[in-house]
C-alpha atoms as a PDB file:
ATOM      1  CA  UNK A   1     207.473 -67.612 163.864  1.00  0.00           C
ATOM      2  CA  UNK A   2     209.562 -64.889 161.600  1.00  0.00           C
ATOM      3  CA  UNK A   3     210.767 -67.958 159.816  1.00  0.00           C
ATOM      4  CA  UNK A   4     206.989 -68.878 158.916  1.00  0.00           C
ATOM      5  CA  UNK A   5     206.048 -65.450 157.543  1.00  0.00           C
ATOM      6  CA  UNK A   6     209.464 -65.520 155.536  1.00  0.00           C
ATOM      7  CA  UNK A   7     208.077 -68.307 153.782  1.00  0.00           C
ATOM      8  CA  UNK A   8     204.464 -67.520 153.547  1.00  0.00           C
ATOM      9  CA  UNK A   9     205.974 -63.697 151.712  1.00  0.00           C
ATOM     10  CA  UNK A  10     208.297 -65.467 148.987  1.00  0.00           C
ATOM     11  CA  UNK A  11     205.337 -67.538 148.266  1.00  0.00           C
ATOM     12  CA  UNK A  12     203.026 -64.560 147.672  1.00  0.00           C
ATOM     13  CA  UNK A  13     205.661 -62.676 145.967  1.00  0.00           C
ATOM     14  CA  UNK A  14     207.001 -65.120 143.661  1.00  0.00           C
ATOM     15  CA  UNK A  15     203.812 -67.486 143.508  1.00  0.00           C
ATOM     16  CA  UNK A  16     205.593 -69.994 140.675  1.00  0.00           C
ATOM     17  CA  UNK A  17     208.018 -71.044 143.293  1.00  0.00           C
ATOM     18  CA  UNK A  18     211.245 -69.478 141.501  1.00  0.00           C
ATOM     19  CA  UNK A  19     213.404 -67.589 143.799  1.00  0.00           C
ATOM     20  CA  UNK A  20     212.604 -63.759 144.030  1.00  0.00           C
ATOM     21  CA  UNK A  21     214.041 -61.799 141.313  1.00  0.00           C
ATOM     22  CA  UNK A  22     215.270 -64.487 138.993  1.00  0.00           C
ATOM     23  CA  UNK A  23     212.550 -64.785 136.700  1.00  0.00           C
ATOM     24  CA  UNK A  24     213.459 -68.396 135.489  1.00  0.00           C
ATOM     25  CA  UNK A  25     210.998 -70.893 135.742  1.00  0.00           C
ATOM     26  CA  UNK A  26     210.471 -74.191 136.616  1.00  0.00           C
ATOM     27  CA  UNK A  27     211.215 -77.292 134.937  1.00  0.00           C
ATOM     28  CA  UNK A  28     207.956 -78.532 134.961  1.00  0.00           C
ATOM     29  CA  UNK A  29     206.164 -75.386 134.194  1.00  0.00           C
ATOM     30  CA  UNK A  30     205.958 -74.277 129.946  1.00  0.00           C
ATOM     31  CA  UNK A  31     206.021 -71.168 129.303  1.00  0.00           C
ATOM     32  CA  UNK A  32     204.751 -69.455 125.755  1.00  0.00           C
ATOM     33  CA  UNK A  33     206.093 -70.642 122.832  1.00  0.00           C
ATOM     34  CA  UNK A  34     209.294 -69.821 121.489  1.00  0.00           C
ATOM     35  CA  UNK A  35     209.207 -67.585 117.975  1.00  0.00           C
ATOM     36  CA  UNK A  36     209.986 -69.897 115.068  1.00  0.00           C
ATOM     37  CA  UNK A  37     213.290 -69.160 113.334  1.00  0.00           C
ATOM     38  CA  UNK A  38     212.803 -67.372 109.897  1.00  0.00           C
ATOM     39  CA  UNK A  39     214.205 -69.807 107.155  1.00  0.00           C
ATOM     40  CA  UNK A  40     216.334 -68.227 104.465  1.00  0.00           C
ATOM     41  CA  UNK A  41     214.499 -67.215 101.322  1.00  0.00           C
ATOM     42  CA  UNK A  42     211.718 -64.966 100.515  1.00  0.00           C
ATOM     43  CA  UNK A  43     208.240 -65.442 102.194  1.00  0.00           C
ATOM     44  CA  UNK A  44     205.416 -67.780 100.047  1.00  0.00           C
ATOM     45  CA  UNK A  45     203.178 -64.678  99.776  1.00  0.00           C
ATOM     46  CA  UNK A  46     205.895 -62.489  98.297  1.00  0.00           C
ATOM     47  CA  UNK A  47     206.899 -65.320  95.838  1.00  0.00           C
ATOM     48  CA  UNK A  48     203.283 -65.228  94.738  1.00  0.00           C
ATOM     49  CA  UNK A  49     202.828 -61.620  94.375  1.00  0.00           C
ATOM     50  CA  UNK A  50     206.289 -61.698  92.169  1.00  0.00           C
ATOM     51  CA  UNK A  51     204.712 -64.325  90.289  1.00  0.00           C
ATOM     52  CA  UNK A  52     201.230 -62.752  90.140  1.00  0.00           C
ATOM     53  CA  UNK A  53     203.132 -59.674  88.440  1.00  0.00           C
ATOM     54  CA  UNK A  54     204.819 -61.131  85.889  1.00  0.00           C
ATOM     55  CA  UNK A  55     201.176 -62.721  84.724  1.00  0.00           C
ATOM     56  CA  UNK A  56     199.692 -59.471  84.811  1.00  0.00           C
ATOM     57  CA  UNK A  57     203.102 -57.704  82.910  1.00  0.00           C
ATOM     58  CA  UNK A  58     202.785 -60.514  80.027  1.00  0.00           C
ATOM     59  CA  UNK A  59     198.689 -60.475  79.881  1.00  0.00           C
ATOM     60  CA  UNK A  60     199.410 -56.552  79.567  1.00  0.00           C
ATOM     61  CA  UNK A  61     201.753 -57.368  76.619  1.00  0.00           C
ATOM     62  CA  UNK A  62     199.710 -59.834  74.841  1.00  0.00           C
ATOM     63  CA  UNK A  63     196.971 -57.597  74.982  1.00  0.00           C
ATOM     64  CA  UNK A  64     198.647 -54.435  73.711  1.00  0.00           C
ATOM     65  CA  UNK A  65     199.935 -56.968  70.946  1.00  0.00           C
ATOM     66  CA  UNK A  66     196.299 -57.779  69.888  1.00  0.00           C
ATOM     67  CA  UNK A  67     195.289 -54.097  69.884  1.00  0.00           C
ATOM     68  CA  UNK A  68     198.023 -53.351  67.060  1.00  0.00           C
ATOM     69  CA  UNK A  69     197.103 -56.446  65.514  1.00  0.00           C
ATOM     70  CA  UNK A  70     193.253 -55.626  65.345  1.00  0.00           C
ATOM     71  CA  UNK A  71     194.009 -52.149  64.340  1.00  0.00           C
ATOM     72  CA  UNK A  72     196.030 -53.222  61.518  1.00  0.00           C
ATOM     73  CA  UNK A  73     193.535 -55.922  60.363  1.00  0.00           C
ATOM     74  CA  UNK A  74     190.440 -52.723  60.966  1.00  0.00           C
ATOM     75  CA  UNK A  75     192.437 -50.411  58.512  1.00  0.00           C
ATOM     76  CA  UNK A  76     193.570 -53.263  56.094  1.00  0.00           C
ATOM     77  CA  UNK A  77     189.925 -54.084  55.815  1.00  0.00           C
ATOM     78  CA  UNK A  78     188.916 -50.779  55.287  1.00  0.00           C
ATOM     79  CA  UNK A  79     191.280 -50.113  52.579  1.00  0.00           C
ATOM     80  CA  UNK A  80     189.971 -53.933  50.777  1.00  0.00           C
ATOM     81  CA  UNK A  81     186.130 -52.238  51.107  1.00  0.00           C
ATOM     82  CA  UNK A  82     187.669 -48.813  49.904  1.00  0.00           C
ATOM     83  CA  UNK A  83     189.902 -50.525  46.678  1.00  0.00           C
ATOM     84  CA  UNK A  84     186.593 -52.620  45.823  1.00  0.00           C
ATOM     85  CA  UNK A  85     184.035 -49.898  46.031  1.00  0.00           C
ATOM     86  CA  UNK A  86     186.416 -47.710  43.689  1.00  0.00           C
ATOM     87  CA  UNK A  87     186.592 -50.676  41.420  1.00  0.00           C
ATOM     88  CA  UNK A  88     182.928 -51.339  41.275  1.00  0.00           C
ATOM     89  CA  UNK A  89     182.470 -47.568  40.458  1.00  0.00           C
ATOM     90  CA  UNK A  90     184.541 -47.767  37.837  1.00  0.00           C
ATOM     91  CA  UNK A  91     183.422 -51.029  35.925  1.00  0.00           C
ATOM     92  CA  UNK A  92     180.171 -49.569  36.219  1.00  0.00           C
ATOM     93  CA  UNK A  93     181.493 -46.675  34.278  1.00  0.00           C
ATOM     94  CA  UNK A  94     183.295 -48.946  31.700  1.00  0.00           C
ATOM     95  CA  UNK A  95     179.948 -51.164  31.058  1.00  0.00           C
ATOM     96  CA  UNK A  96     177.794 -47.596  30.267  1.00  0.00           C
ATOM     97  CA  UNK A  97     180.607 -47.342  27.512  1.00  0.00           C
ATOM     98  CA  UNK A  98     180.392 -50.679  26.217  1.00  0.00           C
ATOM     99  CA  UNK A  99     176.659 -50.154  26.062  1.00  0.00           C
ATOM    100  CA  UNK A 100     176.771 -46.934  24.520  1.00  0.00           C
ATOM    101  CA  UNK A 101     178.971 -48.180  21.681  1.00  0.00           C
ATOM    102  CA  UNK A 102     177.271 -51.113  21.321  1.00  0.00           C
ATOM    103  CA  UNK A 103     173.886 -48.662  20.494  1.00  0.00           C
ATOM    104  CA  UNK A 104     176.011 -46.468  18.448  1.00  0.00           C
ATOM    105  CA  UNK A 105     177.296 -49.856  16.004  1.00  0.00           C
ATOM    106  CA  UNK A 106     173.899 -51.449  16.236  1.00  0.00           C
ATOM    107  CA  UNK A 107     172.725 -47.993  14.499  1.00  0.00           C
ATOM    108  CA  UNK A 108     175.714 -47.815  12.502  1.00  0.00           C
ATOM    109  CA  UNK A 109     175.028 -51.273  11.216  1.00  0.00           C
ATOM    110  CA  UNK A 110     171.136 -50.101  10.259  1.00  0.00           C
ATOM    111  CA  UNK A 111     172.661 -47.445   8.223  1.00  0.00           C
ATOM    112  CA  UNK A 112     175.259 -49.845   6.373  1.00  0.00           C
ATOM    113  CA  UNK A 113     172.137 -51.938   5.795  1.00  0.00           C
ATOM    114  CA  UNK A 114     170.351 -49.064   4.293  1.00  0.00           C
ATOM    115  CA  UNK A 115     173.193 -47.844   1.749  1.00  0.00           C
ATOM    116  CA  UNK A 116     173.863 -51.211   0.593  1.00  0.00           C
ATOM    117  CA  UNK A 117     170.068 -51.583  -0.320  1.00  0.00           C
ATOM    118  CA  UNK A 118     170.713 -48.382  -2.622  1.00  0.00           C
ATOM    119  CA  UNK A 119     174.218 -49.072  -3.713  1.00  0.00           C
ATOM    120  CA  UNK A 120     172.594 -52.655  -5.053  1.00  0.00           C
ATOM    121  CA  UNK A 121     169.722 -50.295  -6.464  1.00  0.00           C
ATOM    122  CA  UNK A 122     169.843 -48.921 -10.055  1.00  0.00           C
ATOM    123  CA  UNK A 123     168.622 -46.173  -9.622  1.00  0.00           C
ATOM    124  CA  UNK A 124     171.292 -45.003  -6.322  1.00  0.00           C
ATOM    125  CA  UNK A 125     174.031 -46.916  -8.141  1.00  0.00           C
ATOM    126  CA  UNK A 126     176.404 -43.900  -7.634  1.00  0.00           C
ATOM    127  CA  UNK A 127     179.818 -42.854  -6.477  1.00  0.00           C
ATOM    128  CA  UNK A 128     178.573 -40.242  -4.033  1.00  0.00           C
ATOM    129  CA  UNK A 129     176.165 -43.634  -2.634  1.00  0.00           C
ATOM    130  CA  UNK A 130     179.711 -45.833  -2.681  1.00  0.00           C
ATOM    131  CA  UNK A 131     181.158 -43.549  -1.089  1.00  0.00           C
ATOM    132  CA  UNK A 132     179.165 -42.914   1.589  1.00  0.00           C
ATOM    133  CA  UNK A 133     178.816 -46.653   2.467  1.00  0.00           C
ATOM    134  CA  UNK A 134     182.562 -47.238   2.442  1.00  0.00           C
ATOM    135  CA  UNK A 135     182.997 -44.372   5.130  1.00  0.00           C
ATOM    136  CA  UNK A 136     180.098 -45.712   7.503  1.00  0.00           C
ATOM    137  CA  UNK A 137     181.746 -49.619   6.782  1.00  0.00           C
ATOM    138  CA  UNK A 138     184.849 -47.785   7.968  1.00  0.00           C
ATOM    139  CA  UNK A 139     183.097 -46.056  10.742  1.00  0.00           C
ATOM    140  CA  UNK A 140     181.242 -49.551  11.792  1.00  0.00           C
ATOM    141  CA  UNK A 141     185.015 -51.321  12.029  1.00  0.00           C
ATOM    142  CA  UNK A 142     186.329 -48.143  14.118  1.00  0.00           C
ATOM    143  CA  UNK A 143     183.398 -48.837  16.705  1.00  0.00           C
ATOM    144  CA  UNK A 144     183.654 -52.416  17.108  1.00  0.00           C
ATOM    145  CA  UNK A 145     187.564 -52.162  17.932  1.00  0.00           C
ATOM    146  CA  UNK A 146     186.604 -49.248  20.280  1.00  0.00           C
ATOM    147  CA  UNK A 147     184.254 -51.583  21.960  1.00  0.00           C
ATOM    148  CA  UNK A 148     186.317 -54.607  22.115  1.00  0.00           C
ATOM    149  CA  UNK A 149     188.963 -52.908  23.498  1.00  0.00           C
ATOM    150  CA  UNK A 150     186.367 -51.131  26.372  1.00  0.00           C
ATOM    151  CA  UNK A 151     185.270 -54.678  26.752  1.00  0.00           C
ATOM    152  CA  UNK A 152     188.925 -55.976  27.954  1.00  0.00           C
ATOM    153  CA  UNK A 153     189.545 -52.871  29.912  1.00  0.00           C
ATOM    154  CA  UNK A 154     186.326 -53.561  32.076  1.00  0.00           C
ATOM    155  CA  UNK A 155     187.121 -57.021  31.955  1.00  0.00           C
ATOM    156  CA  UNK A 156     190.319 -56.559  33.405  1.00  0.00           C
ATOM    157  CA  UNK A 157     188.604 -54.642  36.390  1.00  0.00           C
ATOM    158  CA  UNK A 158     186.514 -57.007  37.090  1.00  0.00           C
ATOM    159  CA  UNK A 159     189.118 -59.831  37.545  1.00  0.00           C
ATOM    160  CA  UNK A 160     191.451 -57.450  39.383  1.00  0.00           C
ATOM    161  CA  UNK A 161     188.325 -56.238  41.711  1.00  0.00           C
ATOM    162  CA  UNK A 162     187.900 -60.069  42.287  1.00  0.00           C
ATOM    163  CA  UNK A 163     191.715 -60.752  42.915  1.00  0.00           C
ATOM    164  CA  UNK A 164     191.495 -61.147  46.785  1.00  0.00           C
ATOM    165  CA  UNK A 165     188.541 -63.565  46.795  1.00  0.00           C
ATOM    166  CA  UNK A 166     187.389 -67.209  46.290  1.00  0.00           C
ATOM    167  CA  UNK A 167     184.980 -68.767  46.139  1.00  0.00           C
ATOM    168  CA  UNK A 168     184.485 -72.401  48.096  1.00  0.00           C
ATOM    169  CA  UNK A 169     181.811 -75.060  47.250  1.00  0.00           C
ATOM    170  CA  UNK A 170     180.741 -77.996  49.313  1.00  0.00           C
ATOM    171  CA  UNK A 171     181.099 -76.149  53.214  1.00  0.00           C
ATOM    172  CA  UNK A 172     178.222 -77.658  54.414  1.00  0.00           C
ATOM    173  CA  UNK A 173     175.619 -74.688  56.251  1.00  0.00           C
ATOM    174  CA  UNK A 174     175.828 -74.170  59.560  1.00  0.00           C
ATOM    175  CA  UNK A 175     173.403 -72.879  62.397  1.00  0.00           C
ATOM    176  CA  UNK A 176     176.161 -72.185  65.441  1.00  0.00           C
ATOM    177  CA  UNK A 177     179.335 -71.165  62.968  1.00  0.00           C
ATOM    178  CA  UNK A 178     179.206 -68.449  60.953  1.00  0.00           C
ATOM    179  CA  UNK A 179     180.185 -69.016  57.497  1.00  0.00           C
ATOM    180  CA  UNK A 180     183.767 -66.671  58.087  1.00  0.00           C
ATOM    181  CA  UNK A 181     184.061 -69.245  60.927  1.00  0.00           C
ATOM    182  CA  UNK A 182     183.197 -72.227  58.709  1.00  0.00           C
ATOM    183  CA  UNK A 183     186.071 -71.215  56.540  1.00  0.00           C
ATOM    184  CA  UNK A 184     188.717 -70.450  58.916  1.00  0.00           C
ATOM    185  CA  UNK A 185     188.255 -73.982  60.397  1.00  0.00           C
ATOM    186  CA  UNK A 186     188.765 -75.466  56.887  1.00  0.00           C
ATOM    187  CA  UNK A 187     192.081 -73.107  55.904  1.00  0.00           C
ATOM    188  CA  UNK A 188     193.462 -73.991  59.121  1.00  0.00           C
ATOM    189  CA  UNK A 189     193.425 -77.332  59.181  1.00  0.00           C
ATOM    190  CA  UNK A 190     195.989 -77.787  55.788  1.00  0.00           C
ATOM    191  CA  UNK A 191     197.761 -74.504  57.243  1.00  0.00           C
ATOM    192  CA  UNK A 192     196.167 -71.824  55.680  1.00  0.00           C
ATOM    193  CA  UNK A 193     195.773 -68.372  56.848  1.00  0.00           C
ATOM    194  CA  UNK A 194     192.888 -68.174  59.014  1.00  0.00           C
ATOM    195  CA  UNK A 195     190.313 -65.465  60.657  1.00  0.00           C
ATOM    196  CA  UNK A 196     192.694 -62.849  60.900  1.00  0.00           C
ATOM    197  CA  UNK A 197     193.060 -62.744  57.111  1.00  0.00           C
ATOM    198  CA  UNK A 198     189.431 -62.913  56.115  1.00  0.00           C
ATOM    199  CA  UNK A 199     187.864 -59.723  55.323  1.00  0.00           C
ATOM    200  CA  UNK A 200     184.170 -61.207  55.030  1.00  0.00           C
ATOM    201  CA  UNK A 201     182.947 -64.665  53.707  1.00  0.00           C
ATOM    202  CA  UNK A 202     178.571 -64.631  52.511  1.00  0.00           C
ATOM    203  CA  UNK A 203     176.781 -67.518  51.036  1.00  0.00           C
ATOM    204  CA  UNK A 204     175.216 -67.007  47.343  1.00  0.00           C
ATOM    205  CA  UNK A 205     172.066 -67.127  46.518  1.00  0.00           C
ATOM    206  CA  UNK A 206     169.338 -69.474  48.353  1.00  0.00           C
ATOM    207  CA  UNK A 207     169.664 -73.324  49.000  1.00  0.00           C
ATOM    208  CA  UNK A 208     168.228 -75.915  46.718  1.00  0.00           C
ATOM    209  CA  UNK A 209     167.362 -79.562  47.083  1.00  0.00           C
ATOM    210  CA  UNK A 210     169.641 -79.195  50.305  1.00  0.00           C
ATOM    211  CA  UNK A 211     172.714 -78.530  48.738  1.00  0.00           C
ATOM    212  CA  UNK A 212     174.970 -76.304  50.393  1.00  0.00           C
ATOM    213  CA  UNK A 213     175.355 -73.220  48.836  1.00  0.00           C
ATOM    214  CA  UNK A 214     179.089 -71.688  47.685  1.00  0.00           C
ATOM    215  CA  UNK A 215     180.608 -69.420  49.740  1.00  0.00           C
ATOM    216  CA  UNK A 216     182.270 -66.376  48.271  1.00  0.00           C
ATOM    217  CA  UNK A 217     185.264 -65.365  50.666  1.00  0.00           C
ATOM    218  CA  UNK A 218     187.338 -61.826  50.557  1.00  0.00           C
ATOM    219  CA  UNK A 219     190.967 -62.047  51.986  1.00  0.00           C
ATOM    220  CA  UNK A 220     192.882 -59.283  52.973  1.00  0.00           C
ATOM    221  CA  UNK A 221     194.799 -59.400  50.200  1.00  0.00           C
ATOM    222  CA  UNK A 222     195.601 -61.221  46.596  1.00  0.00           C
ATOM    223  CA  UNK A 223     198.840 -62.747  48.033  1.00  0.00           C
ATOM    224  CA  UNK A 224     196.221 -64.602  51.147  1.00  0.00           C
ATOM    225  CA  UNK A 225     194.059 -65.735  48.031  1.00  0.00           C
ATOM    226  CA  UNK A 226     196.958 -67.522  45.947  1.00  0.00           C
ATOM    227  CA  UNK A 227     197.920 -68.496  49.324  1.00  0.00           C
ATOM    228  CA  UNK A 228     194.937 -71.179  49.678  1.00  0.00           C
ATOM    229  CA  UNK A 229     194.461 -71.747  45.974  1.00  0.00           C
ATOM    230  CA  UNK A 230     198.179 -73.682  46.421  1.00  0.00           C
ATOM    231  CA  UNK A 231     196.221 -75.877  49.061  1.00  0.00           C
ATOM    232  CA  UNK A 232     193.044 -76.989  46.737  1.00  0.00           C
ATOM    233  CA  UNK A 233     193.973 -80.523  46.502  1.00  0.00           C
ATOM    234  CA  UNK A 234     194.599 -80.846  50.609  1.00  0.00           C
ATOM    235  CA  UNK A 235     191.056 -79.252  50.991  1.00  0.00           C
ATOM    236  CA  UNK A 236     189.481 -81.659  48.657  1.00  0.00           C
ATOM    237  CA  UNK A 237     191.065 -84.439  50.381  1.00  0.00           C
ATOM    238  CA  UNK A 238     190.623 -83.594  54.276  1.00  0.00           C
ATOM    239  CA  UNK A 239     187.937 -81.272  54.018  1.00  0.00           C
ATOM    240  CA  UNK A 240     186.245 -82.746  50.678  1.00  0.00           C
ATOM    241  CA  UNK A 241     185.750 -78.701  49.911  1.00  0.00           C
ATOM    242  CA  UNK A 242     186.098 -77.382  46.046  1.00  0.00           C
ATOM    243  CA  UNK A 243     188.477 -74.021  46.154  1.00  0.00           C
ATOM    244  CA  UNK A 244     188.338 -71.582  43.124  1.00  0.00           C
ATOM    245  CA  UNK A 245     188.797 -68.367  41.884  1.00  0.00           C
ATOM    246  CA  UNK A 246     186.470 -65.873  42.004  1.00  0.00           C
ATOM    247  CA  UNK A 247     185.603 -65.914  38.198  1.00  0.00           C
ATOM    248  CA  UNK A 248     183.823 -63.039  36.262  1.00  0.00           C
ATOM    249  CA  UNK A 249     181.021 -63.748  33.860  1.00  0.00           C
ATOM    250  CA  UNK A 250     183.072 -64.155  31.101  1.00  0.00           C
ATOM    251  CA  UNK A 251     185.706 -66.606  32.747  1.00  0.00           C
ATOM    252  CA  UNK A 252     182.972 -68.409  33.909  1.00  0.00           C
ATOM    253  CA  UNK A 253     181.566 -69.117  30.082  1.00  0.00           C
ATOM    254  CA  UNK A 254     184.400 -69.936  29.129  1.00  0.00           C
ATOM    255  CA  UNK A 255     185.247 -72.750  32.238  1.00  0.00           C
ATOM    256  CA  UNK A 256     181.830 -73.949  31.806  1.00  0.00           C
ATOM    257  CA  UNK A 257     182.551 -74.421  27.837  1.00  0.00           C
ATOM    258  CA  UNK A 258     186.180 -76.496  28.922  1.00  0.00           C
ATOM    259  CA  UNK A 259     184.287 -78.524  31.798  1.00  0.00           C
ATOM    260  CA  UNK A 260     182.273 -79.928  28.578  1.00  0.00           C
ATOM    261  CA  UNK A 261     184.873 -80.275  26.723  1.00  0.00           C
ATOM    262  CA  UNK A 262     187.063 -82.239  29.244  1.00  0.00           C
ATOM    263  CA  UNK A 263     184.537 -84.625  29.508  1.00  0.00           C
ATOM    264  CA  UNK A 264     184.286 -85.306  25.995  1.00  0.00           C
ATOM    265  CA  UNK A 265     188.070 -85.523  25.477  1.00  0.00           C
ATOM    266  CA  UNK A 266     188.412 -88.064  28.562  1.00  0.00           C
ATOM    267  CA  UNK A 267     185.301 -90.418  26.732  1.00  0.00           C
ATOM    268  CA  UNK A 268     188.009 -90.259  23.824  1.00  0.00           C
ATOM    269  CA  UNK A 269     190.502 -91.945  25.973  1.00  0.00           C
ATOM    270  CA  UNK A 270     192.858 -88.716  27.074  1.00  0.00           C
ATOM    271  CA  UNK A 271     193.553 -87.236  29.970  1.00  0.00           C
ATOM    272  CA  UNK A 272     192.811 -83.460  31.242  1.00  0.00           C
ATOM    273  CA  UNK A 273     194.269 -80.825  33.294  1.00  0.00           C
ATOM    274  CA  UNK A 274     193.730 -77.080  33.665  1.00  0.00           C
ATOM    275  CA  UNK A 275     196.570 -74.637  33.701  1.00  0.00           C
ATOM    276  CA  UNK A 276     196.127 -70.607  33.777  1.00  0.00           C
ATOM    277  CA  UNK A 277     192.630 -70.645  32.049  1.00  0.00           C
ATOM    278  CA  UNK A 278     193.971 -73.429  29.149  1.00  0.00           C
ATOM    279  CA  UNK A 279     192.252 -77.393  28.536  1.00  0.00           C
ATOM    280  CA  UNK A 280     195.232 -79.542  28.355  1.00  0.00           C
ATOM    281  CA  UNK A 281     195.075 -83.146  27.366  1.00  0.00           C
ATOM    282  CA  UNK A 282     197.737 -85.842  27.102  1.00  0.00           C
ATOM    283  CA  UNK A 283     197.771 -89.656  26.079  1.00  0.00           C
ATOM    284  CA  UNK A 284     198.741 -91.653  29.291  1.00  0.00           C
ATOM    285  CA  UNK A 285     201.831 -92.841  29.592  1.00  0.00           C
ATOM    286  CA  UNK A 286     203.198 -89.046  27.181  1.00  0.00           C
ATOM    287  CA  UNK A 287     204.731 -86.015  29.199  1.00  0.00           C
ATOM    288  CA  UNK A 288     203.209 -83.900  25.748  1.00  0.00           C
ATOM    289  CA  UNK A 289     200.357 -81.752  26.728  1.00  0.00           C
ATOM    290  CA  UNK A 290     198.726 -79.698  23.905  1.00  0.00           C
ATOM    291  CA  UNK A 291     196.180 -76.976  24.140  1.00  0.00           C
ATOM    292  CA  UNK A 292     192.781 -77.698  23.656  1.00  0.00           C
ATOM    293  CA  UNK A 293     191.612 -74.865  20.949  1.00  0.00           C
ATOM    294  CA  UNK A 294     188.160 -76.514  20.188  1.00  0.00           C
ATOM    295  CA  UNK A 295     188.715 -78.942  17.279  1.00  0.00           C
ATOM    296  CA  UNK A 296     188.878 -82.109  19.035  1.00  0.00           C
ATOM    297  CA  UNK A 297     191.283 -85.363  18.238  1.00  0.00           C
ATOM    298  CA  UNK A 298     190.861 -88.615  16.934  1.00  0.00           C
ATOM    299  CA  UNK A 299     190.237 -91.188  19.762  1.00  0.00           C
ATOM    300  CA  UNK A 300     193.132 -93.146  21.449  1.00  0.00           C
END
């Protein structure tokens, strides 16, 4: 009988069936599971957080990089707008010269008119009347050089306020590109300079017989402008755009006279090319160019 409640008291004590005390358990019984060995190495969460922060180090850096970038291209821009208003002011000054000269030898000219009538008259035929018209001739001649020479001085402002822009024909018009955006596409594609140099690009005047109109373009500076005149030919060809300079009144008499003039020299049998504002022609076949200087030559 003690032998019975021996056994019945390790069972309650040590229910599993181990012997009391020893805590090990039976073969066929699991127990939880073991902890899994950590492998050498960081964690995959830490190796994305590293990773994560190096992303967010380099987007900080690109961005800061962009911010000195923009604020560069914000003051360059301003200073373009500044240089071109100052420009404007003053070829607006130089034409109210020309005009006021031209008034002054247009009067000057009435006089000289006037004194030769009574020179040529018997009854003025003087020295004092001589005289007089000699010093007004002298006078006229004095005013004309005056104005000639205001008349190069504003038409070297002009060019030099047009010096940073062109002017591009043939971009067809656009409802979902701006035409700044039109051009950038074009410059970049024969490896131009792009957005970043384009100050602002507007179309001219309104749109005929569905023609697109030209497109007058200001670059940041004279150096981006020369910059795509060198690619003219690779725009005609890829782009089939016409590239030019931005020409003032005068140089654009004077290209419209040498357009007409080309043509009639290639009907002749020469050829034609355009260097620095001159007409060249040339016999096929010769390496002479001359100058075109209006008289024209006898036919090949």
């Amino acid at each position: 009988m003690w032998s019975s409640f021996t056994r019945k008291r390790d069972a309650s004590t040590n229910p599993i069936g181990s012997p009391s005390g020893s805590g090990t358990l039976p073969d066929d019984v699991e127990g939880p599971p073991a902890a899994r060995p950590r492998e050498d190495g960081p964690e995959p969460s830490e190796v994305r957080i590293d990773a994560l922060e190096a992303r967010l180090a380099k987007l900080t850096e690109t961005v800061k990089t962009q911010g000195i970038q923009l604020a560069a291209y914000i003051t360059s821009e301003g200073a373009v707008r500044e240089d071109n208003a100052r420009l404007k002011a003053e070829l607006v000054v130089e034409r109210a010269k020309v005009a006021s000269l031209q008034e002054a030898s247009e009067r000057l000219d009435h006089q000289v008119k006037q004194l030769d009538a009574k020179v040529t008259h018997p009854t003025y035929a003087s020295v004092v009347s001589q005289g007089a018209a000699s010093e007004l001739r002298a006078a006229q001649a004095k005013n004309k050089e005056d104005i000639e020479q205001l008349r190069s001085q504003a038409e070297q402002q002009d060019r030099q306020s047009r010096a940073a822009n062109i002017m591009v024909f043939g971009l067809q018009e656009s409802d979902s590109q701006s035409p700044a955006e039109q051009v950038s596409e074009c410059l970049r594609s024969v490896g131009a300079p792009g957005r970043e140099r384009i100050v602002r690009a507007v179309r001219l005047g309104q749109q005929q017989g569905g023609q697109p109109r030209p497109v007058k373009v200001i670059m940041a500076t004279q150096a981006d402008a020369v910059n795509v005149l060198r690619r003219t030919r690779e725009l005609r060809q890829r782009r089939q755009v016409r590239v030019d300079k931005d020409l003032t009144p005068t140089q654009a008499r004077k290209r419209s006279s040498q357009l007409k003039a080309a043509k009639d020299l290639r009907d002749l049998g020469y050829f034609t090319v355009f260097n620095a504002e001159k007409l060249l022609y040339f016999k096929k076949g010769s390496d002479r160019r001359e100058v075109f200087d209006g008289r024209f030559p006898s036919p090949v």
